[in-house]
PDB file of N, CA and C in Angstrom:
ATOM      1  N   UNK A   1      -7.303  17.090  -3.477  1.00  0.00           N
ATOM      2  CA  UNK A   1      -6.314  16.341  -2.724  1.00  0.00           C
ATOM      3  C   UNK A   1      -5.565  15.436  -3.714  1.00  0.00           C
ATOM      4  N   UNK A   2      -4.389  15.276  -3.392  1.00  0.00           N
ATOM      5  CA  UNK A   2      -3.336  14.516  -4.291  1.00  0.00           C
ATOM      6  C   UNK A   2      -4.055  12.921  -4.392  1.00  0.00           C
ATOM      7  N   UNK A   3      -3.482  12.321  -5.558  1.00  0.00           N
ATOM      8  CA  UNK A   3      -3.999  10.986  -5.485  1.00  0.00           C
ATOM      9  C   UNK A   3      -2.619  10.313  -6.138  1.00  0.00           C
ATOM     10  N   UNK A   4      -2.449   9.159  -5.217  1.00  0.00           N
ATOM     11  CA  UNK A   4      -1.401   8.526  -5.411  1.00  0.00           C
ATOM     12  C   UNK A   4      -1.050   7.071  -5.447  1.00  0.00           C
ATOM     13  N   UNK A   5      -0.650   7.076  -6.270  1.00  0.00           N
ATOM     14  CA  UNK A   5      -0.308   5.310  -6.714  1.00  0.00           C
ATOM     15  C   UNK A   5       0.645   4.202  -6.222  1.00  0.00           C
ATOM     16  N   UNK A   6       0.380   3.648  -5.395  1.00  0.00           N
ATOM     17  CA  UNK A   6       1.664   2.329  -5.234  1.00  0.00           C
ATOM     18  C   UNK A   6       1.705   1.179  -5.468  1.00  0.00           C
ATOM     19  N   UNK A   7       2.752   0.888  -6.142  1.00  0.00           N
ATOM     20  CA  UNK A   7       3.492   0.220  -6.755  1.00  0.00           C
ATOM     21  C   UNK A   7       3.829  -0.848  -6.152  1.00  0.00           C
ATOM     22  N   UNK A   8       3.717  -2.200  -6.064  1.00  0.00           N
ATOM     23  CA  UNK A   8       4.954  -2.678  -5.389  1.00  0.00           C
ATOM     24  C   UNK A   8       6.100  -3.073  -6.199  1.00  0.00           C
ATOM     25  N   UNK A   9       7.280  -3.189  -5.612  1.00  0.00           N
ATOM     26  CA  UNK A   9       8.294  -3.282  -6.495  1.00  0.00           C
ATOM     27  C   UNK A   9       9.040  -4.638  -6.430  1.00  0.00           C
ATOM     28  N   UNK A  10       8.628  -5.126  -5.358  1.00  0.00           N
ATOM     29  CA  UNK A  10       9.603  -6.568  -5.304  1.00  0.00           C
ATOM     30  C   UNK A  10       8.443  -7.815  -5.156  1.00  0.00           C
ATOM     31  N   UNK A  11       7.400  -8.274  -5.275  1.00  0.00           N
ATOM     32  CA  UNK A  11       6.136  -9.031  -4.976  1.00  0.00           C
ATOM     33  C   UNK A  11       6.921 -10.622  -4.288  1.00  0.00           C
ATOM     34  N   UNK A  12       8.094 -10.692  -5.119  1.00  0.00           N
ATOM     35  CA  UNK A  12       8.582 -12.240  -3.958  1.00  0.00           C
ATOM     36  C   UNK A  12       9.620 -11.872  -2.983  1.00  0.00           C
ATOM     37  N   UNK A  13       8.864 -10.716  -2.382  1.00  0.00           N
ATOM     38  CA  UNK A  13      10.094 -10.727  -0.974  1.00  0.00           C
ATOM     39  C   UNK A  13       8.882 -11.185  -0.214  1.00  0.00           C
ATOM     40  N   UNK A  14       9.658 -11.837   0.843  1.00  0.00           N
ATOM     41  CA  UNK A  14       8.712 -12.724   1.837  1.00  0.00           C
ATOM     42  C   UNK A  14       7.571 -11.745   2.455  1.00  0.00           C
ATOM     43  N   UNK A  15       7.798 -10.433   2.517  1.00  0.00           N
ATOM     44  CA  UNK A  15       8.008  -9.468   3.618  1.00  0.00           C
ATOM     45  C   UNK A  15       5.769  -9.593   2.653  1.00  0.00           C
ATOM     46  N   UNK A  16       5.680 -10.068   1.747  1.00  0.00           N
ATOM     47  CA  UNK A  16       4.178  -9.672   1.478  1.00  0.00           C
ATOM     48  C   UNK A  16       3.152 -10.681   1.778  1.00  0.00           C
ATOM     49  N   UNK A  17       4.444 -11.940   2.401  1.00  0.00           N
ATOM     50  CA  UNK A  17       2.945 -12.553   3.371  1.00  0.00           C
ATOM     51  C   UNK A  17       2.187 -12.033   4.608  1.00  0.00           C
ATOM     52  N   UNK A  18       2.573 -10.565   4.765  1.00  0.00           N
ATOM     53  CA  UNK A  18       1.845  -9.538   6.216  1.00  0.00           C
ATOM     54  C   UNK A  18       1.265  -8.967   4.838  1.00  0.00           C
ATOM     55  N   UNK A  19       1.053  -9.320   4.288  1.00  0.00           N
ATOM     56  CA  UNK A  19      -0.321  -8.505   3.135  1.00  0.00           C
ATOM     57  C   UNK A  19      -1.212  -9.184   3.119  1.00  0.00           C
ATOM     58  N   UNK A  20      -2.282  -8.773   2.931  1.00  0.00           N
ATOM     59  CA  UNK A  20      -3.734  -9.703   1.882  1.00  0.00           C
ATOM     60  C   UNK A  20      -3.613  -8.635   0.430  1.00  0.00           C
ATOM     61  N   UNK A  21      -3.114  -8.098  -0.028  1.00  0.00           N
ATOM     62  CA  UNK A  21      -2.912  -7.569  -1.320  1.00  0.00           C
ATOM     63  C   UNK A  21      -1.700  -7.325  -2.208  1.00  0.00           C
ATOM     64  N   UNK A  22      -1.501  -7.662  -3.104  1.00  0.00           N
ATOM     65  CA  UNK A  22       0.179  -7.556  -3.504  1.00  0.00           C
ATOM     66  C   UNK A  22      -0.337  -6.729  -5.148  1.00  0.00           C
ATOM     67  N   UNK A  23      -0.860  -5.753  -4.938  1.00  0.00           N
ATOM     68  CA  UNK A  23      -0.853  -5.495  -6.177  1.00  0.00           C
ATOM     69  C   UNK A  23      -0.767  -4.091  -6.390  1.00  0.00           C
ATOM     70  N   UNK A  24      -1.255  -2.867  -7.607  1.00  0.00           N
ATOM     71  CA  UNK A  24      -0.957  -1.515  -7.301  1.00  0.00           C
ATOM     72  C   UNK A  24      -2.494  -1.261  -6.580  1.00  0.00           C
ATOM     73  N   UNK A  25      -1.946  -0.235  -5.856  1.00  0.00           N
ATOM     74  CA  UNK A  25      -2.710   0.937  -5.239  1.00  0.00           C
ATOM     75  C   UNK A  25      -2.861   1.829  -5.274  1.00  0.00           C
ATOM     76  N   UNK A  26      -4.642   2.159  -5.406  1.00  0.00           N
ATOM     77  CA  UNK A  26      -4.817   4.146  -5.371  1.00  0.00           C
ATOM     78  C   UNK A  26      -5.324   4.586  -4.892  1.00  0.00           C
ATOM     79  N   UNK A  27      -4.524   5.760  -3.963  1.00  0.00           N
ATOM     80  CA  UNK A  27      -5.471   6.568  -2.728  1.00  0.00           C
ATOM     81  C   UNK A  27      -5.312   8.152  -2.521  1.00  0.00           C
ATOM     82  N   UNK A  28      -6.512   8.452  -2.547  1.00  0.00           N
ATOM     83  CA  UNK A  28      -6.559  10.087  -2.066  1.00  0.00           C
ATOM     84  C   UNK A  28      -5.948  10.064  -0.700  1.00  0.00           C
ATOM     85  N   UNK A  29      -5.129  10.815  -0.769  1.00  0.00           N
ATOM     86  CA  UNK A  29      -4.366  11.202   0.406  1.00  0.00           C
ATOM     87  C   UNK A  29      -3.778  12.729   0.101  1.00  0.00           C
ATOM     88  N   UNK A  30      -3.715  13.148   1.947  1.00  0.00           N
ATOM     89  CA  UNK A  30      -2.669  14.870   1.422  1.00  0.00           C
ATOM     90  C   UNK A  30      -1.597  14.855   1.208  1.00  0.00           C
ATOM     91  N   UNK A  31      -0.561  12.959   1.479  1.00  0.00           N
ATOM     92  CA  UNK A  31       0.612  13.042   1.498  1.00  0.00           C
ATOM     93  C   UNK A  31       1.068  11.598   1.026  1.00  0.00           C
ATOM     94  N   UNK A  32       1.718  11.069   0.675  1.00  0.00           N
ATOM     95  CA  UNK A  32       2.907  10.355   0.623  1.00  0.00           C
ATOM     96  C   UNK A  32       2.270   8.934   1.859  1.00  0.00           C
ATOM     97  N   UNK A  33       2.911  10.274   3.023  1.00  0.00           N
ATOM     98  CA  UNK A  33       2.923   8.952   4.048  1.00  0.00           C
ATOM     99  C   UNK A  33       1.708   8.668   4.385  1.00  0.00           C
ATOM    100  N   UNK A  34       0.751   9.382   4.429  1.00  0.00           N
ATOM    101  CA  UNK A  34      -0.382   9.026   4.862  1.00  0.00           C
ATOM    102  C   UNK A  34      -1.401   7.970   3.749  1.00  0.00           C
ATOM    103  N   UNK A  35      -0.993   7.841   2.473  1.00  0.00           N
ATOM    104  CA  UNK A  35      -1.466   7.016   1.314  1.00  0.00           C
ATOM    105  C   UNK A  35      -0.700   5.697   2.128  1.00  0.00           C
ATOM    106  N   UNK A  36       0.617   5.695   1.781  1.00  0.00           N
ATOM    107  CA  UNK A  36       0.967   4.602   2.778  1.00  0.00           C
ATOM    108  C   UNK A  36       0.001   3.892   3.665  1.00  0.00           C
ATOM    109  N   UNK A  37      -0.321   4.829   4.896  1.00  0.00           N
ATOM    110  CA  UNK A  37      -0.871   4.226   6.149  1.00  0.00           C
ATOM    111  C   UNK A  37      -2.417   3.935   5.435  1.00  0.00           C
ATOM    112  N   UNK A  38      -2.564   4.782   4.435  1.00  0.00           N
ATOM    113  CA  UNK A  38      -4.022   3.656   4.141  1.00  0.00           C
ATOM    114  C   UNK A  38      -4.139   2.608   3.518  1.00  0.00           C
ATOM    115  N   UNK A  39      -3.264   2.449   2.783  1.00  0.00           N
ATOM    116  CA  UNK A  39      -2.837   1.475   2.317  1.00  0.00           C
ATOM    117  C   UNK A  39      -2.217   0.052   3.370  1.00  0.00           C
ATOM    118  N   UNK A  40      -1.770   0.206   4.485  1.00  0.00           N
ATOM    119  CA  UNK A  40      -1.272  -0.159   5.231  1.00  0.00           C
ATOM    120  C   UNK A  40      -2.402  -1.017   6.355  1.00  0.00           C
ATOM    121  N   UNK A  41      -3.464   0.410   6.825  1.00  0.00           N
ATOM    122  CA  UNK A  41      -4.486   0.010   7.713  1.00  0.00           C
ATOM    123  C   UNK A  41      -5.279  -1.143   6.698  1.00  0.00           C
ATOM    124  N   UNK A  42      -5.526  -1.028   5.873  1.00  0.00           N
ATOM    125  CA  UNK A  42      -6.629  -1.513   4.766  1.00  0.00           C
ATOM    126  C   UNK A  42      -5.741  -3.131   4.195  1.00  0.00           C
ATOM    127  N   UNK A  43      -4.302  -3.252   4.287  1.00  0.00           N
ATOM    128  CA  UNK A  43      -3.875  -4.694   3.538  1.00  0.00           C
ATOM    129  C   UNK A  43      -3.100  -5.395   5.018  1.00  0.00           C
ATOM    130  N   UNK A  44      -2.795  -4.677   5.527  1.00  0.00           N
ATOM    131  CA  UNK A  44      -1.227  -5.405   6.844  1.00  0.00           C
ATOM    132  C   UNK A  44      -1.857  -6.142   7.299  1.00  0.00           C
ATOM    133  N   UNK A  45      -1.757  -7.738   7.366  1.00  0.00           N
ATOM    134  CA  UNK A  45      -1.774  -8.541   8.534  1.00  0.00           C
ATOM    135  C   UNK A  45      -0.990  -9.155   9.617  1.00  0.00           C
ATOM    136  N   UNK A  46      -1.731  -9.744  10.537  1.00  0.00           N
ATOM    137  CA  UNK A  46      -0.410 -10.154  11.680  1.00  0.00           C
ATOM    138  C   UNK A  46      -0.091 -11.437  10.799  1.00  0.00           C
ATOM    139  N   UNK A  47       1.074 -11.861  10.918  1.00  0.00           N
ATOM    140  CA  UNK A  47       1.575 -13.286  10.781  1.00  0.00           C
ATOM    141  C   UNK A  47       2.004 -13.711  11.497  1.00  0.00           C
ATOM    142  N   UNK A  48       2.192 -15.552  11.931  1.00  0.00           N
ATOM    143  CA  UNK A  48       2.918 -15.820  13.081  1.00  0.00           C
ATOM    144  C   UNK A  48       4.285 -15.618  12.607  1.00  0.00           C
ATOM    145  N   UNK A  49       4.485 -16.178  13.792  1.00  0.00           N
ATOM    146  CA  UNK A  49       6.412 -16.280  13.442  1.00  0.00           C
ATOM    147  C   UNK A  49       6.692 -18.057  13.478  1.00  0.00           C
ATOM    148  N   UNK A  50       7.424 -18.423  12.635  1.00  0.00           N
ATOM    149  CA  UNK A  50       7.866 -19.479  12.405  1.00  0.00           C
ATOM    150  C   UNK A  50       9.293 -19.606  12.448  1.00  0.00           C
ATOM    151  N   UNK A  51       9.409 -20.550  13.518  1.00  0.00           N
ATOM    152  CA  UNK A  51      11.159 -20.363  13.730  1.00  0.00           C
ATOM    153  C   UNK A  51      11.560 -20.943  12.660  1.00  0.00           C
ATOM    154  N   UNK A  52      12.991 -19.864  12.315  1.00  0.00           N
ATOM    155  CA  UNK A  52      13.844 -20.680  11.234  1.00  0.00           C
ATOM    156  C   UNK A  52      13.479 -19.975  10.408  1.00  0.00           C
ATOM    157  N   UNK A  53      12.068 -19.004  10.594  1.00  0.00           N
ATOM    158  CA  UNK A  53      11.685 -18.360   9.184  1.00  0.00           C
ATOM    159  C   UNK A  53      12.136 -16.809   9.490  1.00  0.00           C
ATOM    160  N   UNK A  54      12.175 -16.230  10.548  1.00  0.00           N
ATOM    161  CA  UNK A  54      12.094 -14.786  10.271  1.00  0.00           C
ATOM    162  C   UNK A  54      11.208 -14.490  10.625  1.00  0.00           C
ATOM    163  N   UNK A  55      10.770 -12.865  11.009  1.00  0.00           N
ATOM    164  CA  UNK A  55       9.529 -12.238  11.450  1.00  0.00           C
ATOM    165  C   UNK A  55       9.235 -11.658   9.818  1.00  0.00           C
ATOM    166  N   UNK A  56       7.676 -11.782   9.156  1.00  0.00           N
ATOM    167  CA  UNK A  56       7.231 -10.685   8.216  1.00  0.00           C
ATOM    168  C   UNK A  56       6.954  -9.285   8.938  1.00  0.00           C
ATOM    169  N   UNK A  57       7.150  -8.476   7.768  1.00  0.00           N
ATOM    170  CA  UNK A  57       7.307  -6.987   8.428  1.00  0.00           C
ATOM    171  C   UNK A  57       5.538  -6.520   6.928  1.00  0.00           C
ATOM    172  N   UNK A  58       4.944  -5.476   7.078  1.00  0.00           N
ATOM    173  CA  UNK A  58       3.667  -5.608   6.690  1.00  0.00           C
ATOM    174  C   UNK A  58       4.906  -4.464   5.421  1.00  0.00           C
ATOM    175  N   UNK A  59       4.979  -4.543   4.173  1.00  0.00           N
ATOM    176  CA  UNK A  59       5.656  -3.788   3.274  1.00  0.00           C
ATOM    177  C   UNK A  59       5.034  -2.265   3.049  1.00  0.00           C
ATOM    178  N   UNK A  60       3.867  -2.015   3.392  1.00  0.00           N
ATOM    179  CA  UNK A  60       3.574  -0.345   2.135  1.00  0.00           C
ATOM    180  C   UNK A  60       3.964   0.421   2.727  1.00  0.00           C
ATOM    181  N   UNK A  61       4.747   0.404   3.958  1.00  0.00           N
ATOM    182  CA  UNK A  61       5.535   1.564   4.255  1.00  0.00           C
ATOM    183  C   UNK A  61       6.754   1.544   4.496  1.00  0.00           C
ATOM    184  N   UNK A  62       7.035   0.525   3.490  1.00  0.00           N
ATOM    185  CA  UNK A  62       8.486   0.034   3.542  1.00  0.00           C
ATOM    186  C   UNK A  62       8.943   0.848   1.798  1.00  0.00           C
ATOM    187  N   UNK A  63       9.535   1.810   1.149  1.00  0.00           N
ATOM    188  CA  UNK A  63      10.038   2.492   0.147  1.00  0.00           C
ATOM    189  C   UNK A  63      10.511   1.329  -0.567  1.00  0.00           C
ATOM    190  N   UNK A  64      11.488   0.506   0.031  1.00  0.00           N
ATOM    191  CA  UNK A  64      12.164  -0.613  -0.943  1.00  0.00           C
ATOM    192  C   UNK A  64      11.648  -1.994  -1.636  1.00  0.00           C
ATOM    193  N   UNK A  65       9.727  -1.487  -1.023  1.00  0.00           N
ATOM    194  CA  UNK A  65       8.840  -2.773  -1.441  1.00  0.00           C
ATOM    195  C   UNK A  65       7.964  -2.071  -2.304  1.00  0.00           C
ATOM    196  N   UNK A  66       7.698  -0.688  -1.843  1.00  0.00           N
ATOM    197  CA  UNK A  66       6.764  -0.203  -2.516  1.00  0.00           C
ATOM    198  C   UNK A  66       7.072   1.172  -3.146  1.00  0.00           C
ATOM    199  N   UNK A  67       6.770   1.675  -4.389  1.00  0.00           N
ATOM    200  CA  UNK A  67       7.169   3.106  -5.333  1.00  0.00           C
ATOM    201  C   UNK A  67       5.890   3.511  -4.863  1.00  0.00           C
ATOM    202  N   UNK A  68       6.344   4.962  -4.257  1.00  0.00           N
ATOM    203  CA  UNK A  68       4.684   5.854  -4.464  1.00  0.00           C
ATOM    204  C   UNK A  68       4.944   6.859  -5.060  1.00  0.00           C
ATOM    205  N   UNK A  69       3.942   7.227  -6.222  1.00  0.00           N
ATOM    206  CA  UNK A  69       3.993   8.703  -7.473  1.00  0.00           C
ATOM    207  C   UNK A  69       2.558   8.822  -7.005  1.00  0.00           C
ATOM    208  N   UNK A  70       2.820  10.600  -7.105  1.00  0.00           N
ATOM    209  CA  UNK A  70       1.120  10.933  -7.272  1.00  0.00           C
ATOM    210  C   UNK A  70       1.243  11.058  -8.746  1.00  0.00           C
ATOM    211  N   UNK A  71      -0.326  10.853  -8.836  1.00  0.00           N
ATOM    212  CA  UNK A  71      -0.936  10.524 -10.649  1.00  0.00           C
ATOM    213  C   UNK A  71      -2.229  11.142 -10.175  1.00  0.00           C
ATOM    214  N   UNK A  72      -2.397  11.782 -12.072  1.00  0.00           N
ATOM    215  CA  UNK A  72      -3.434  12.511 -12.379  1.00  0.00           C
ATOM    216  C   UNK A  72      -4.560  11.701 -13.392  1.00  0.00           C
ATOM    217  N   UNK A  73      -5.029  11.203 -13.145  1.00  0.00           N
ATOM    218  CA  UNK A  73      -5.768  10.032 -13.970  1.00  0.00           C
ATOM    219  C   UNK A  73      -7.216  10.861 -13.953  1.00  0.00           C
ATOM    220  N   UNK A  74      -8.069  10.895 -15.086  1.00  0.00           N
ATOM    221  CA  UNK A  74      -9.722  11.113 -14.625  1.00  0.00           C
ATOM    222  C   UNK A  74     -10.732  10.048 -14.423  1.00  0.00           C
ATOM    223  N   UNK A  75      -9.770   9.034 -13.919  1.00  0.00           N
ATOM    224  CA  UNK A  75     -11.219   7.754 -13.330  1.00  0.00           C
ATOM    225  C   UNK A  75     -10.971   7.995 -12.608  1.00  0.00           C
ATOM    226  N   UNK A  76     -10.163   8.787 -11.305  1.00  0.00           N
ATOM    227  CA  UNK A  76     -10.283   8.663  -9.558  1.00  0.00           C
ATOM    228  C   UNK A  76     -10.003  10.411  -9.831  1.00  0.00           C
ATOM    229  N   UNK A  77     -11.131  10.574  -8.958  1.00  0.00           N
ATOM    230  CA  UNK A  77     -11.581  12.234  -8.659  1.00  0.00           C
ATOM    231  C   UNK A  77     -10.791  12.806  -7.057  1.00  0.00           C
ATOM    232  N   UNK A  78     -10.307  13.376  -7.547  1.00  0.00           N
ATOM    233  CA  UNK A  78      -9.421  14.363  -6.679  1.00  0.00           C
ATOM    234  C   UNK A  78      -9.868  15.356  -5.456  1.00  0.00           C
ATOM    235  N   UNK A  79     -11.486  15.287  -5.634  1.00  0.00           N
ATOM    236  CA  UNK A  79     -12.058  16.212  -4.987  1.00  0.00           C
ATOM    237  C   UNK A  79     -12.670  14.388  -3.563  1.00  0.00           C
ATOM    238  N   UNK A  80     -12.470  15.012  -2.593  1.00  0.00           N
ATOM    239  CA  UNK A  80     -13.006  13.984  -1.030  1.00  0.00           C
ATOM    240  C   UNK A  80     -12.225  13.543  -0.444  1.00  0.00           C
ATOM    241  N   UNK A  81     -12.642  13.018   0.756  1.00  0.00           N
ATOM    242  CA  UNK A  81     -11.689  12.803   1.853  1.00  0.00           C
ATOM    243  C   UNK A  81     -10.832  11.334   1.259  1.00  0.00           C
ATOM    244  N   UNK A  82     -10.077  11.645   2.365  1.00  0.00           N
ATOM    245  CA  UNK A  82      -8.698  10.417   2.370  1.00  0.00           C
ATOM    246  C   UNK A  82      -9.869   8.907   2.314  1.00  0.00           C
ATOM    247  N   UNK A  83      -9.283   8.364   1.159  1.00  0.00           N
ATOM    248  CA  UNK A  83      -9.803   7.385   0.750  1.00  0.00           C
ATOM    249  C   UNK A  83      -9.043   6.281  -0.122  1.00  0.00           C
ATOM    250  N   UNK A  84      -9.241   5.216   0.583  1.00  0.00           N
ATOM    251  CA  UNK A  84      -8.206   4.347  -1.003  1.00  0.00           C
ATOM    252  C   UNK A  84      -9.740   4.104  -1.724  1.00  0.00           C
ATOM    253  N   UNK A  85      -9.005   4.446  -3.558  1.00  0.00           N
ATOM    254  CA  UNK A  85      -9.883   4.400  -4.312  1.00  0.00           C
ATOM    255  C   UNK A  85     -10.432   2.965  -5.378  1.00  0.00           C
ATOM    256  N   UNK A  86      -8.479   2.634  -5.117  1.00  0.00           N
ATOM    257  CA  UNK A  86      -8.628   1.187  -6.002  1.00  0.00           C
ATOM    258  C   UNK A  86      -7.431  -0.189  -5.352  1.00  0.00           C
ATOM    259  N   UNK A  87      -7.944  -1.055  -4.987  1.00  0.00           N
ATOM    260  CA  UNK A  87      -9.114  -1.957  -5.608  1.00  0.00           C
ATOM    261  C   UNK A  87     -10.167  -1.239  -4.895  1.00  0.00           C
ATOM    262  N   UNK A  88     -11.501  -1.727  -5.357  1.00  0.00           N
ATOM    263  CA  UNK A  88     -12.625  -1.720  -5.023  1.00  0.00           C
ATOM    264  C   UNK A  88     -12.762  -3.004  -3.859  1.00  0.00           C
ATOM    265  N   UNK A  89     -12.975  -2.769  -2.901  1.00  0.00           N
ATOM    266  CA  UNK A  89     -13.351  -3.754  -1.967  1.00  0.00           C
ATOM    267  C   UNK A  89     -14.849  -3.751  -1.527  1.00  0.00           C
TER     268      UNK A  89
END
């Protein structure tokens, strides 16, 4: 299964206080979007809303916050199910 890396690309857009993680990510996934959503299930939090501030939107499945490439690295094994591999939590 593909393993794929994201990036974030902008770290001071507001949009990563709906994160608890702002950093890269790596996950076995069969696709693109679905690395996303693990990435997504595993960092997105709710935030309130603060008037005057805007609603946060949760970024890793936002393209213009986050770059995803699949990568061939031999510290994360290619063979098992959909899994984020790094960070280690």
């Amino acid at each position: 299964m593909p393993v794929w890396l994201l990036t974030p690309l902008d770290a001071h857009d507001p949009d990563w206080q709906a994160s608890s993680h702002c950093g890269p990510v790596v996950v076995r996934a069969p696709n693109e979007q679905r690395a996303r959503e693990v990435a997504a299930e595993t960092f997105d939090l709710k935030t309130g809303f603060r008037p005057g501030e805007g609603m946060r939107f949760p970024p890793w499945n936002r393209a213009a916050l986050v770059k995803a490439e699949q990568v061939h690295d031999a510290r994360f094994d290619e063979d098992g199910p959909t899994a984020l591999l790094d960070p280690v939590l």
